[in-house]
Protein backbone atom coordinates (compact mmCIF):
# COMPACT_ATOMS: atom_id res chain seq x y z
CA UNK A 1 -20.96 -21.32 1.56
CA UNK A 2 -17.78 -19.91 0.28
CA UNK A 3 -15.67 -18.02 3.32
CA UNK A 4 -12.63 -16.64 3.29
CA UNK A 5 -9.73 -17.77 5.93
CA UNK A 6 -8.20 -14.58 6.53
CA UNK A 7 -10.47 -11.86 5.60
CA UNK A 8 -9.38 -9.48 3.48
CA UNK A 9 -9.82 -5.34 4.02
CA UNK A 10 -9.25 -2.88 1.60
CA UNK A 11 -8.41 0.64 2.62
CA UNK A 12 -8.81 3.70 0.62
CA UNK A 13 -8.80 7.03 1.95
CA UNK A 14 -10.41 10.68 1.50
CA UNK A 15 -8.39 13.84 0.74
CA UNK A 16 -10.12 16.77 2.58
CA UNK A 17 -9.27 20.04 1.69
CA UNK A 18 -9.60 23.12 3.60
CA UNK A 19 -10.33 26.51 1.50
CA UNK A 20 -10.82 30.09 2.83
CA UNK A 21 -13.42 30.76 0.46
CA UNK A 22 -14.95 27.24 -0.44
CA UNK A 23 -14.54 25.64 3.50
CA UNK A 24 -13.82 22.09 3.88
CA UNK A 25 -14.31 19.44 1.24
CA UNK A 26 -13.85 15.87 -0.11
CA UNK A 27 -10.95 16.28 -2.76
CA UNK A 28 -10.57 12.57 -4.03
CA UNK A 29 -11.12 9.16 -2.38
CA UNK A 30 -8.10 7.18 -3.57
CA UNK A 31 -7.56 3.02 -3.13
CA UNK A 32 -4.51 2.50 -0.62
CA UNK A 33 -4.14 -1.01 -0.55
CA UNK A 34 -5.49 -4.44 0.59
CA UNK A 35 -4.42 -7.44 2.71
CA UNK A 36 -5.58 -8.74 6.06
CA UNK A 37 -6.76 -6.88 9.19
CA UNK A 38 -3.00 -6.39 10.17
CA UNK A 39 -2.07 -5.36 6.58
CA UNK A 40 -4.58 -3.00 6.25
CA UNK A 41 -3.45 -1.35 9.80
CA UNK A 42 -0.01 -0.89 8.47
CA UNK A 43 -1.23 0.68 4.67
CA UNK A 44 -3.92 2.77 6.68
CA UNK A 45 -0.65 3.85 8.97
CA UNK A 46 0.89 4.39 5.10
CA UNK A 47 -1.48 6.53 4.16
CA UNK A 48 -1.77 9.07 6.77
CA UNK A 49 2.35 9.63 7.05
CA UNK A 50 3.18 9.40 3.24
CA UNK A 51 0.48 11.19 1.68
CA UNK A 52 1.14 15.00 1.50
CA UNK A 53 -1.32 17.78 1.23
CA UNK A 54 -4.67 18.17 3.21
CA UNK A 55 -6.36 16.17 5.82
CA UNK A 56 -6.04 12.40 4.81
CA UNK A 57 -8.66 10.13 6.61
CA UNK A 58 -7.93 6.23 5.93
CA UNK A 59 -10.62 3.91 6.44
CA UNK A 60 -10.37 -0.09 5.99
CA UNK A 61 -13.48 -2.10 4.93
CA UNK A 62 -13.84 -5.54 4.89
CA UNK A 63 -14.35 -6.89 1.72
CA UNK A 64 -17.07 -9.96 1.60
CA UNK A 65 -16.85 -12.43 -0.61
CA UNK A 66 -20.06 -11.71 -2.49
CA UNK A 67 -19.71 -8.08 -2.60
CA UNK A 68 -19.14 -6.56 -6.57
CA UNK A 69 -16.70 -4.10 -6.88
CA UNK A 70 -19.49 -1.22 -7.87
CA UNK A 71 -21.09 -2.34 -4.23
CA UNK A 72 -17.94 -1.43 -2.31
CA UNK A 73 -17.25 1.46 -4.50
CA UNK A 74 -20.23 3.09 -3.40
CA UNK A 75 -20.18 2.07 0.20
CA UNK A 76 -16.86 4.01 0.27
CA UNK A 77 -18.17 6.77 -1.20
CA UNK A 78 -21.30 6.70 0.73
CA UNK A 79 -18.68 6.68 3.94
CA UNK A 80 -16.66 9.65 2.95
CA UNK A 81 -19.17 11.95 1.91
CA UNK A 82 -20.88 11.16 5.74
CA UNK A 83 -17.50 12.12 6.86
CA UNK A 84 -17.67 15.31 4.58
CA UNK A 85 -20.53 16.13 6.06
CA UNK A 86 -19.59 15.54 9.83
CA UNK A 87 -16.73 17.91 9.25
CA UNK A 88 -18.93 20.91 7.28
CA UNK A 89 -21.06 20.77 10.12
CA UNK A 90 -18.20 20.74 12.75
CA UNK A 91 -16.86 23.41 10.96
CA UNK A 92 -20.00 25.59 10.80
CA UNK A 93 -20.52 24.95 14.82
CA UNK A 94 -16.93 26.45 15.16
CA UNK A 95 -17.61 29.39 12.87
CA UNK A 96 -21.25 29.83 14.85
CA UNK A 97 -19.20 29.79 18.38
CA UNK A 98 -16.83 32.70 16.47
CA UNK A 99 -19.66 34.95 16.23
């Protein structure tokens, strides 16, 4: 069984954008960094005071061993397009509650 001593996280991190017309919406998922847990707390930390324009959500995922990189690729995506869609619908309850 090959196992990792530290565990390593990588952390990437979706650009939401918020548009009169269009609403909110996933702009890019971008790669921040990777390193162990404490690492990734400090680039996730990075990510959210350095990186200008829109709403910047970090997440860190640990990476496993046997995991491709296509595999984590679309976990992440699959992860920030849930988001996407927590914060449409969050949005649409607030516009609802406007009416």
């Amino acid at each position: 069984m090959n196992t990792l001593e530290t565990k390593a996280y990588a952390v990437f991190y979706g650009r939401f954008v918020e548009d009169k017309e269009e609403g909110i919406y996933l702009d890019g998922i971008y790669y921040g960094g990777m390193g162990s847990q404490d690492e990734a707390e400090t680039i996730t930390r990075r990510c959210v005071n350095e990186v200008k324009g829109g709403i910047i959500v970090p997440r860190s995922f640990p990476i496993d061993a046997n995991q491709t990189l296509p595999d984590c690729i679309a976990l992440v995506r699959r992860r920030f397009h849930d988001i996407e869609r927590e914060m449409i619908d969050i949005e649409d309850m607030g516009d609802k509650k406007r009416k």
